[in-house]
C-alpha atoms as a PDB file:
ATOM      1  CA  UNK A   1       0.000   0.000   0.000  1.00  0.00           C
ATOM      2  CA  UNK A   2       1.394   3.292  -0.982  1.00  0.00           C
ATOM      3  CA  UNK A   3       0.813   5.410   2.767  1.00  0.00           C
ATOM      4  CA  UNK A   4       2.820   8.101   1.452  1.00  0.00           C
ATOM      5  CA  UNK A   5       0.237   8.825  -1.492  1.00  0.00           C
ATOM      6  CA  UNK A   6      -2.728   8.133   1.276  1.00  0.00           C
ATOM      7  CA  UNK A   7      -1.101  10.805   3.638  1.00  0.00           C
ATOM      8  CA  UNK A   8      -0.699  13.737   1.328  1.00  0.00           C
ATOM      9  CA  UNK A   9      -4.565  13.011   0.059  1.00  0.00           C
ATOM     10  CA  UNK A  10      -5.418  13.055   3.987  1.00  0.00           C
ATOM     11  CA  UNK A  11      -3.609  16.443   4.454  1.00  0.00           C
ATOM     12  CA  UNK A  12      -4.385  18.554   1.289  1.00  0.00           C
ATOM     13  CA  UNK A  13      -7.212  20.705   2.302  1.00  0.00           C
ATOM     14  CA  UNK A  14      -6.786  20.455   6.355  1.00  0.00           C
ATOM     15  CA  UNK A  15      -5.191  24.432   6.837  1.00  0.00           C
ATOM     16  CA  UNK A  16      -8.558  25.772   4.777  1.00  0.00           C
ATOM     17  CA  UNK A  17     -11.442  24.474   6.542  1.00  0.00           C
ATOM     18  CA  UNK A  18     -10.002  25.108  10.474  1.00  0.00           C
ATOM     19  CA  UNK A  19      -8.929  28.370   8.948  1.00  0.00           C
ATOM     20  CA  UNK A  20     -12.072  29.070   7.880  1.00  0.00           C
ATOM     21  CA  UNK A  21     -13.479  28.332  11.318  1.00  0.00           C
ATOM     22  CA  UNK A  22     -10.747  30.643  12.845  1.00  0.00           C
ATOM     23  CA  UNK A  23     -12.374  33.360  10.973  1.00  0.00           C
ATOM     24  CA  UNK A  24     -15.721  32.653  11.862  1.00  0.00           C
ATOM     25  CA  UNK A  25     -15.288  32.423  15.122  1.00  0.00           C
ATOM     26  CA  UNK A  26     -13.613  35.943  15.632  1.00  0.00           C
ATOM     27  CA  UNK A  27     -16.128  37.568  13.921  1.00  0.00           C
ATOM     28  CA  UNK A  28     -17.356  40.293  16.639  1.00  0.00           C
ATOM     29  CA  UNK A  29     -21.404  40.540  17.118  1.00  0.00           C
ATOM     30  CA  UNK A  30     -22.471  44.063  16.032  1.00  0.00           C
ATOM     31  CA  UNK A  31     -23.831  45.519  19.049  1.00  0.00           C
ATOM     32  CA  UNK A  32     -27.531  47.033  19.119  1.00  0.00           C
ATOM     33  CA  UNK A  33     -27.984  45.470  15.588  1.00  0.00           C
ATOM     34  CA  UNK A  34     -31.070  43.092  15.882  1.00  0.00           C
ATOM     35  CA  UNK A  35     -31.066  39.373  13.958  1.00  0.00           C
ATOM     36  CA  UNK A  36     -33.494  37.186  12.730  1.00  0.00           C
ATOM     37  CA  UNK A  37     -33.884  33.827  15.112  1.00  0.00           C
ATOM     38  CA  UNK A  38     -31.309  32.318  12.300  1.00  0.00           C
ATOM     39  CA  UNK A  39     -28.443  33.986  12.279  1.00  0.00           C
ATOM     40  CA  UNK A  40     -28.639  34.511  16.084  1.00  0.00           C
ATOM     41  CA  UNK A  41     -28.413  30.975  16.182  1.00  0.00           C
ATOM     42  CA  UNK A  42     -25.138  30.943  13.957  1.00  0.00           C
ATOM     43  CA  UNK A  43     -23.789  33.505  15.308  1.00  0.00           C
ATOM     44  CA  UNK A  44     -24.018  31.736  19.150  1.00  0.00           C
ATOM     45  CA  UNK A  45     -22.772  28.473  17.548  1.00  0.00           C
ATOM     46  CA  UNK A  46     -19.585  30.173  15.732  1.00  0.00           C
ATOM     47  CA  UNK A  47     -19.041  32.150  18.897  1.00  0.00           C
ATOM     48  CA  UNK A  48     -19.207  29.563  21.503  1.00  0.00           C
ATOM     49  CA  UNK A  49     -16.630  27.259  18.876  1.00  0.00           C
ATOM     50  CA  UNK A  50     -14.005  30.004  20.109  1.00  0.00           C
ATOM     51  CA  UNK A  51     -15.164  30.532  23.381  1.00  0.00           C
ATOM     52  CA  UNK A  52     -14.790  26.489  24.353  1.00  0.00           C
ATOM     53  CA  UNK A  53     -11.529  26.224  22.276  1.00  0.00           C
ATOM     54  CA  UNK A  54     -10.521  28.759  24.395  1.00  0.00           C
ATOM     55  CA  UNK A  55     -11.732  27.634  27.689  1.00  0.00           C
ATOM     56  CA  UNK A  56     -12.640  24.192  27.076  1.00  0.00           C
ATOM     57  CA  UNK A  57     -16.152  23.194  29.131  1.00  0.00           C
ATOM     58  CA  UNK A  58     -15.670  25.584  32.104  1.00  0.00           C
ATOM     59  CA  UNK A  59     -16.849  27.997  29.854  1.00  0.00           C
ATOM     60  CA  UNK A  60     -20.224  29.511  30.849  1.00  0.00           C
ATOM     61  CA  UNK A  61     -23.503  30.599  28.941  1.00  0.00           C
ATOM     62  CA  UNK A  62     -22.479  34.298  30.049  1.00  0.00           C
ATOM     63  CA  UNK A  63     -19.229  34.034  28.767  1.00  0.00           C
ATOM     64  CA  UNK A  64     -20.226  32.700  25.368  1.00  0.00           C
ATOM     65  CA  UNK A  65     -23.281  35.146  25.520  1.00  0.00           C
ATOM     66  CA  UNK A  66     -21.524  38.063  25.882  1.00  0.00           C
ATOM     67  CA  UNK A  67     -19.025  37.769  23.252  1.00  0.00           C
ATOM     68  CA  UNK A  68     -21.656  37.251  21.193  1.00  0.00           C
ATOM     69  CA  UNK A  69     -23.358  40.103  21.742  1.00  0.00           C
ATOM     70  CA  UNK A  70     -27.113  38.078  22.953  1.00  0.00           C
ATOM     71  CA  UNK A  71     -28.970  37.737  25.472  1.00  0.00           C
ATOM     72  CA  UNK A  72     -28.043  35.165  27.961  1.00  0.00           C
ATOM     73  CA  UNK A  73     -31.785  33.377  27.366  1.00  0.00           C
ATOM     74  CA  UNK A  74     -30.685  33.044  23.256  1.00  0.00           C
ATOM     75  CA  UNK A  75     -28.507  29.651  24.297  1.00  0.00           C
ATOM     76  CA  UNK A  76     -31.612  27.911  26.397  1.00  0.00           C
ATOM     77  CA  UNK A  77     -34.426  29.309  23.001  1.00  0.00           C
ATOM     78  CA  UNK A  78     -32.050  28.110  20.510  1.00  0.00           C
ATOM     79  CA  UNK A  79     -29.761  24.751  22.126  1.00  0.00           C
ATOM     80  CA  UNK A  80     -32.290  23.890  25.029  1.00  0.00           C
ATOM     81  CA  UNK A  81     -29.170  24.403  27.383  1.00  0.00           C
ATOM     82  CA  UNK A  82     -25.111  24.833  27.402  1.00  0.00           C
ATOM     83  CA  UNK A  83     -25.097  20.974  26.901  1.00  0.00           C
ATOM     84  CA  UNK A  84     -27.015  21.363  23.334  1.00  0.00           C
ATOM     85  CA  UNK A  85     -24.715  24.333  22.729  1.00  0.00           C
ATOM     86  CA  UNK A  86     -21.793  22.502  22.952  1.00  0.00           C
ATOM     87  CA  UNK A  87     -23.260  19.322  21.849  1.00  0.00           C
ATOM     88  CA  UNK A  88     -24.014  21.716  18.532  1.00  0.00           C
ATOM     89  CA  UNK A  89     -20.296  22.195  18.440  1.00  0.00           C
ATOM     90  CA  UNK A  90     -18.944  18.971  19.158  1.00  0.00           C
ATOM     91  CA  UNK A  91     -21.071  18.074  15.689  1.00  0.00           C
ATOM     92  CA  UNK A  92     -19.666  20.937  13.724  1.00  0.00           C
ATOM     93  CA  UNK A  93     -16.533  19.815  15.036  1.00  0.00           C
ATOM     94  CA  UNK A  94     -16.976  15.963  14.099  1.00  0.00           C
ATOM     95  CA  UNK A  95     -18.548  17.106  10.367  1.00  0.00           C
ATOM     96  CA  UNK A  96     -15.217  19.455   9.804  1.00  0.00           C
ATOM     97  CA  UNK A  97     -12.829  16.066  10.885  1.00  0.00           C
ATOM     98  CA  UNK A  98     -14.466  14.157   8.460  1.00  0.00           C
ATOM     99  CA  UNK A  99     -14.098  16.850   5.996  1.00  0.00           C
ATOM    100  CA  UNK A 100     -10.563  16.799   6.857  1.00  0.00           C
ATOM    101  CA  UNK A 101      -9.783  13.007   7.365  1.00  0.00           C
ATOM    102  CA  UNK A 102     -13.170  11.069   5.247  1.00  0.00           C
ATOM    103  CA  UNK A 103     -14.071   7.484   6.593  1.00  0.00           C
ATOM    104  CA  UNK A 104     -12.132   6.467   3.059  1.00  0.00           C
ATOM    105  CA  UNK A 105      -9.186   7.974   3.739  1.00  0.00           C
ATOM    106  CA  UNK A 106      -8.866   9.363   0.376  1.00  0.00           C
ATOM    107  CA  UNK A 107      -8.655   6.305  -1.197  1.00  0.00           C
ATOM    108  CA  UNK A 108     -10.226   5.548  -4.517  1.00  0.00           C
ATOM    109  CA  UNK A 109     -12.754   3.024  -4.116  1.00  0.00           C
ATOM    110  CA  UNK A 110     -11.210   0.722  -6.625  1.00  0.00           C
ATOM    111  CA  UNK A 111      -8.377   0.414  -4.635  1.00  0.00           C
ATOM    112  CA  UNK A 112      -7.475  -3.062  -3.547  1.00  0.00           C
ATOM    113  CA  UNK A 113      -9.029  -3.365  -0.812  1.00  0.00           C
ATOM    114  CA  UNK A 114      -6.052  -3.434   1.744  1.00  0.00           C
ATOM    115  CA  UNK A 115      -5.005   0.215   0.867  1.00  0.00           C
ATOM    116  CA  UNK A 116      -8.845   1.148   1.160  1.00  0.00           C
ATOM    117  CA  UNK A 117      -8.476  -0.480   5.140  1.00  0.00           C
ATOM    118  CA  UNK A 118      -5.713   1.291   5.305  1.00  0.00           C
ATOM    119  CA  UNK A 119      -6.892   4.664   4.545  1.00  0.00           C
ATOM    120  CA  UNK A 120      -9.840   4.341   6.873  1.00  0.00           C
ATOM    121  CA  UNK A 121      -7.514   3.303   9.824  1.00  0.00           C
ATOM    122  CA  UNK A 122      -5.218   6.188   9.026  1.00  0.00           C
ATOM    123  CA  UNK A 123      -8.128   9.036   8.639  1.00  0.00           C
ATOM    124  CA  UNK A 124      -9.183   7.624  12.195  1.00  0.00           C
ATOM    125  CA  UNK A 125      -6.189   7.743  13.632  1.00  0.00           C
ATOM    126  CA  UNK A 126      -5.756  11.602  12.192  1.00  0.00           C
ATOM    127  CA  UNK A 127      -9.047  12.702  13.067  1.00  0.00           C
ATOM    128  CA  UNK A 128      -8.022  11.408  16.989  1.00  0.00           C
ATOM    129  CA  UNK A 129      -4.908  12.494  17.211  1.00  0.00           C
ATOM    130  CA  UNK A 130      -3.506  15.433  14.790  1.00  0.00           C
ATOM    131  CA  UNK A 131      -6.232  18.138  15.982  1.00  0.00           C
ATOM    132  CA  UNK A 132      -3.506  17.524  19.045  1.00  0.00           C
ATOM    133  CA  UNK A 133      -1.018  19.666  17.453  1.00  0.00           C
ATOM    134  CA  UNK A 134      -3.209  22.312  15.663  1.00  0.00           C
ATOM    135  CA  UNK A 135      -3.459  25.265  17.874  1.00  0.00           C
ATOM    136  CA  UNK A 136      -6.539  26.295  19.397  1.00  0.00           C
ATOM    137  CA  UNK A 137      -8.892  23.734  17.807  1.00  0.00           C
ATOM    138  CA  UNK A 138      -6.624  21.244  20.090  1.00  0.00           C
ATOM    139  CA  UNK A 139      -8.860  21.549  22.676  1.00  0.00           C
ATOM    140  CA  UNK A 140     -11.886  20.924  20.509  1.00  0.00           C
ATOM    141  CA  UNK A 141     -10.578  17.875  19.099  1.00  0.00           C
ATOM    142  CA  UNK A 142      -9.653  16.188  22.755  1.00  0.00           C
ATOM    143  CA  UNK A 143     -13.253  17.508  23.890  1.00  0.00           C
ATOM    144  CA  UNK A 144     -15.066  15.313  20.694  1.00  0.00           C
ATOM    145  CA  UNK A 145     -12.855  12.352  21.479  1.00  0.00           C
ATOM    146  CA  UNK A 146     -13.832  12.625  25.035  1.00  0.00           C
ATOM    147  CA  UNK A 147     -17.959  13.261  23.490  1.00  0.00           C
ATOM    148  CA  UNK A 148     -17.412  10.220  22.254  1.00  0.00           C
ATOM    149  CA  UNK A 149     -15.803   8.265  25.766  1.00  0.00           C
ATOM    150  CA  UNK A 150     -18.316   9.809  28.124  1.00  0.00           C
ATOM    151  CA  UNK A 151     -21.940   9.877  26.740  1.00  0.00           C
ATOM    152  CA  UNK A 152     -23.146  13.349  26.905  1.00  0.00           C
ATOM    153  CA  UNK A 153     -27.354  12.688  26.434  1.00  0.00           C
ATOM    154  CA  UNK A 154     -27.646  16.193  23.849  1.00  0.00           C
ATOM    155  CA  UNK A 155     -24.700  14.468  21.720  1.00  0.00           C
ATOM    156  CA  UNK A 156     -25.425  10.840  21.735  1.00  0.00           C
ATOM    157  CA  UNK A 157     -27.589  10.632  18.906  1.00  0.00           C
ATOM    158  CA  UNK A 158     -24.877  12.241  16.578  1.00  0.00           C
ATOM    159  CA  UNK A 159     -22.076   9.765  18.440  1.00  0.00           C
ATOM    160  CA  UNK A 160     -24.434   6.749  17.757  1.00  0.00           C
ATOM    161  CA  UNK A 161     -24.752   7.818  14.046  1.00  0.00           C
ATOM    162  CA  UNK A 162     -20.886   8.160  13.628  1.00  0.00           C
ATOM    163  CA  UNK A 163     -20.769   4.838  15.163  1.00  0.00           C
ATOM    164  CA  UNK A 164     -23.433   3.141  12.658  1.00  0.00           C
ATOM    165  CA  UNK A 165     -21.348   4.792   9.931  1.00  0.00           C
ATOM    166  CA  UNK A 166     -18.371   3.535  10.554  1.00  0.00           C
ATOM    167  CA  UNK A 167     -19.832  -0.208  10.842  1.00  0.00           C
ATOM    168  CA  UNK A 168     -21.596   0.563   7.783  1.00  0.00           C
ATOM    169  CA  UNK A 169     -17.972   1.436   6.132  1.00  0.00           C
ATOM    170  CA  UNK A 170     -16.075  -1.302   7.451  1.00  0.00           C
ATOM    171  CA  UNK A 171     -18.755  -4.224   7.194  1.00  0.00           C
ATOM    172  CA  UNK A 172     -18.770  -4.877   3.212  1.00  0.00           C
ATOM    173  CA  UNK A 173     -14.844  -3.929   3.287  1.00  0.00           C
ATOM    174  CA  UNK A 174     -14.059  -6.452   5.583  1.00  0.00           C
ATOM    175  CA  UNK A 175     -16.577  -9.120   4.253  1.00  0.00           C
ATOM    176  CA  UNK A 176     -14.834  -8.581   0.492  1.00  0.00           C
ATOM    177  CA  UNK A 177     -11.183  -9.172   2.339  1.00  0.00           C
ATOM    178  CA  UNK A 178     -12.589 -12.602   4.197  1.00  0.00           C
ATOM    179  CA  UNK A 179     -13.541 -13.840   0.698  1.00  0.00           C
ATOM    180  CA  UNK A 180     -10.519 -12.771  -0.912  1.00  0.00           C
ATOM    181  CA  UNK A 181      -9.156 -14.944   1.544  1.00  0.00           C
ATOM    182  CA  UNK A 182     -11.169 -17.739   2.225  1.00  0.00           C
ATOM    183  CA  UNK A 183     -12.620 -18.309  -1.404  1.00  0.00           C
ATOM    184  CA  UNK A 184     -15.240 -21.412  -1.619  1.00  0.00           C
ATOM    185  CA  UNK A 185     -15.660 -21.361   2.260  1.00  0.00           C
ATOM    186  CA  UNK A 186     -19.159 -20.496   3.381  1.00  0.00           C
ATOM    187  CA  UNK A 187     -19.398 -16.482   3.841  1.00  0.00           C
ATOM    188  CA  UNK A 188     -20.121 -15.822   7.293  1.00  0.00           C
ATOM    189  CA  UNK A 189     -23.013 -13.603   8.439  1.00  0.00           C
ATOM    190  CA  UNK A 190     -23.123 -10.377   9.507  1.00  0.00           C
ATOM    191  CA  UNK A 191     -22.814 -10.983  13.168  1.00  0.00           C
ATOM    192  CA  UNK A 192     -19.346 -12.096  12.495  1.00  0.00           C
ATOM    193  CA  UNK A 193     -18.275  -9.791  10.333  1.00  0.00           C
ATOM    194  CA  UNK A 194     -19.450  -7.317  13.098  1.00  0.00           C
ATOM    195  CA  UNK A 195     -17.071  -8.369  15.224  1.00  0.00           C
ATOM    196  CA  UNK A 196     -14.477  -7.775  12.741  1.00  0.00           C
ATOM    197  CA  UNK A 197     -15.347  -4.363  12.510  1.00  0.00           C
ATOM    198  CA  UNK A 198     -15.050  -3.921  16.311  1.00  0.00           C
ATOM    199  CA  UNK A 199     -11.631  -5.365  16.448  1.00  0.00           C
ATOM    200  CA  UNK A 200     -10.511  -3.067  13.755  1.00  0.00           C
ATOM    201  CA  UNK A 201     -12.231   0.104  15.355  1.00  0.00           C
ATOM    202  CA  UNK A 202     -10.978  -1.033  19.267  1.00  0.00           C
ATOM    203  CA  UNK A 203      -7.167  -0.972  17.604  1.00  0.00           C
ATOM    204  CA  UNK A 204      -7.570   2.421  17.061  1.00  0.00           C
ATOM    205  CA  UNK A 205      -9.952   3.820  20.019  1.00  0.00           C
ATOM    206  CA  UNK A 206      -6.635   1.994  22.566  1.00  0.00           C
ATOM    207  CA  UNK A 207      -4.860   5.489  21.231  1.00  0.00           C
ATOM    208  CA  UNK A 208      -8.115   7.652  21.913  1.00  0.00           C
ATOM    209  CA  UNK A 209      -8.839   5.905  25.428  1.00  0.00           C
ATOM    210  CA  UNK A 210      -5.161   6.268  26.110  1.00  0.00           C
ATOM    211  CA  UNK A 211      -4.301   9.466  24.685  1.00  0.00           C
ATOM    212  CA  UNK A 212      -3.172  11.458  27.430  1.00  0.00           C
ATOM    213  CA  UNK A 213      -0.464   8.683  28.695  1.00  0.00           C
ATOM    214  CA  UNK A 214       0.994   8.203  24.897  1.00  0.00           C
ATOM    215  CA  UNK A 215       1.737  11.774  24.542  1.00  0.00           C
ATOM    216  CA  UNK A 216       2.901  12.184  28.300  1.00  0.00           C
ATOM    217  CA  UNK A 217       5.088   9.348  27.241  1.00  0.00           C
ATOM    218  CA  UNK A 218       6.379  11.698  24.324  1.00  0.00           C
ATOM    219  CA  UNK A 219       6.850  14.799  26.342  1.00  0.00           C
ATOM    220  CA  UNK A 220       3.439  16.010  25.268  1.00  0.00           C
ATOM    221  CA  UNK A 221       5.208  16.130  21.502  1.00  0.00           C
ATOM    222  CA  UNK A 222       2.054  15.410  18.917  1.00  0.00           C
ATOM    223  CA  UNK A 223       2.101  12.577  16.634  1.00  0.00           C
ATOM    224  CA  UNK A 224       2.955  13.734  13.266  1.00  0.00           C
ATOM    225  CA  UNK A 225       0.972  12.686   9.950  1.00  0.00           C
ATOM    226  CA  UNK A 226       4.334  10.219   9.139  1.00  0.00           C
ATOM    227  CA  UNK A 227       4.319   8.501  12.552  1.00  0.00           C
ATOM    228  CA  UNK A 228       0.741   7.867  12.288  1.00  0.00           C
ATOM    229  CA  UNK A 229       0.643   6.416   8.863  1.00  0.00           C
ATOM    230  CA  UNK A 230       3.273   4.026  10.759  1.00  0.00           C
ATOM    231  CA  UNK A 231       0.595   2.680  13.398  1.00  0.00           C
ATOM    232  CA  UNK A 232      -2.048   2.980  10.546  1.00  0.00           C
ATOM    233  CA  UNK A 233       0.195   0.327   8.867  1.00  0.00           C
ATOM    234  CA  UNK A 234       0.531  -1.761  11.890  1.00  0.00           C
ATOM    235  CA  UNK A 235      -2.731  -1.947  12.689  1.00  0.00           C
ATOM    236  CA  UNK A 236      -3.977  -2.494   9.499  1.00  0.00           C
ATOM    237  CA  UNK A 237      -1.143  -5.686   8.686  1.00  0.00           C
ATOM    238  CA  UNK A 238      -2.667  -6.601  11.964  1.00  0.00           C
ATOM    239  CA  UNK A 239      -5.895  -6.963  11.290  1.00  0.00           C
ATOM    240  CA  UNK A 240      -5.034  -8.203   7.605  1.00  0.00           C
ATOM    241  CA  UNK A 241      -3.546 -11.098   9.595  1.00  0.00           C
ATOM    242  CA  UNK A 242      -6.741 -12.070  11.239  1.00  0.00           C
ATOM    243  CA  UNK A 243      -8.720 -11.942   8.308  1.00  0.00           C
ATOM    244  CA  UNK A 244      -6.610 -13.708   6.459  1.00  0.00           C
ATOM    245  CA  UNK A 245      -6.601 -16.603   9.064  1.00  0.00           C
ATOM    246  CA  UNK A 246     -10.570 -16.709   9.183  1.00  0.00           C
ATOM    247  CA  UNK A 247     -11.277 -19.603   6.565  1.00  0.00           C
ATOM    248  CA  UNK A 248      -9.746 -21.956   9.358  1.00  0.00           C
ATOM    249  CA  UNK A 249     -12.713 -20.248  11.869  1.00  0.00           C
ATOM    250  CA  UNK A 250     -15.638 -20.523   9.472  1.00  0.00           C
ATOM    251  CA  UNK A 251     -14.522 -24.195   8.568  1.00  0.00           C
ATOM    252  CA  UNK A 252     -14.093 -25.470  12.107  1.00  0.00           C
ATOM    253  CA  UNK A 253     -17.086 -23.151  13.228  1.00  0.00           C
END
């Protein structure tokens, strides 16, 4: 598999879109100037972005309210709470990663389908771990990957949906690599092949769950795109050796 080719597909348009949101978010709220029920609501979403990158969940309704130039009952009329507010922008957050790093990886869908597992273990891997070393959407990024650890009831539904996305990526991937594999043995159902996915996806979440110890371990020194195409390779020959060993399992199962 050619990583290097996968990484600069990965990385091409990153700077633009968190740029982009850089802008956004320091865009001051014209005082006195009355808004339509819309763009209040933008405007409080773009706000509060910058106002949690900057002080992470500790930040309060009045502190997000007032750079935005609203009234403090705006966040419960619009989000229902500060918990839908930043539940709002842990989404907008999770839709710009994917921008960023898609499920595919950037790899053509005619690739074999090794390269195409590992481009979706290497956009994962990004989309945990590179936010790490990007400024003041670093706190952001380790706030979503903690969304994701700790249930938070506004952003569940969105977390779920991510989740069913990525099965519904992985599952007909993984089923075409067992019968490259294990050609005239039985296919097995989709139970199994569920389980494949989860072993794949709990390779990855070990550096999300543990993210805090690997970079203490590093002196706090993010992972750069190179070293994580490295684990994206390990992983993936990993879990290529499993599959590969799964005729033996469907014939003595």
């Amino acid at each position: 598999m050619d990583k290097s080719r996968s990484c600069d597909r990965l990385l091409k348009t990153a700077r633009e879109i968190f740029e982009r949101h850089r802008a956004c978010c320091r865009i001051p709220a014209a005082p006195g100037r009355s808004a339509d029920d819309a763009a209040t609501r933008l405007r409080l979403l773009q706000v509060a972005r910058g106002v949690f990158a900057e002080k992470g969940a500790e930040a309060t309704v009045r502190d997000i309210c007032r750079a935005a130039g609203a009234n403090v009952s705006a966040v419960n009329y619009h989000f229902g709470s500060k918990d839908g507010l930043l539940a709002a922008v842990m989404c907008s957050v999770l839709e710009d990663s994917l921008a960023l790093y898609p499920m595919d990886g950037g790899v053509p869908e005619d690739a074999p389908a090794e390269d195409r597992l590992f481009g979706f273990v290497f956009a994962f891997l990004c989309r945990i771990l590179l936010v790490s070393g990007r400024g003041e959407e670093k706190r952001l990024g380790e706030m979503l990957s903690d969304a994701f650890m700790r249930p938070m009831a506004p952003f569940e539904p969105h977390a779920q949906a991510h989740r069913d996305a990525v099965v519904a990526y992985l599952s007909p991937l993984l089923r075409e690599l067992v019968g490259a594999s294990s050609p005239g043995v039985p296919q097995p159902g989709e139970d199994f092949i569920i389980l494949l996915a989860r072993s794949v996806v709990a390779q990855v979440l070990m550096y999300n769950t543990n993210r805090y110890r690997i970079l203490a371990e590093r002196g706090g020194h993010p992972f750069s795109a190179e070293e994580l195409a490295v684990v994206a390779q390990h992983i993936t020959l990993f879990s290529l050796g499993g599959v590969n060993n799964v005729s033996e399992y469907l014939i003595c199962g």
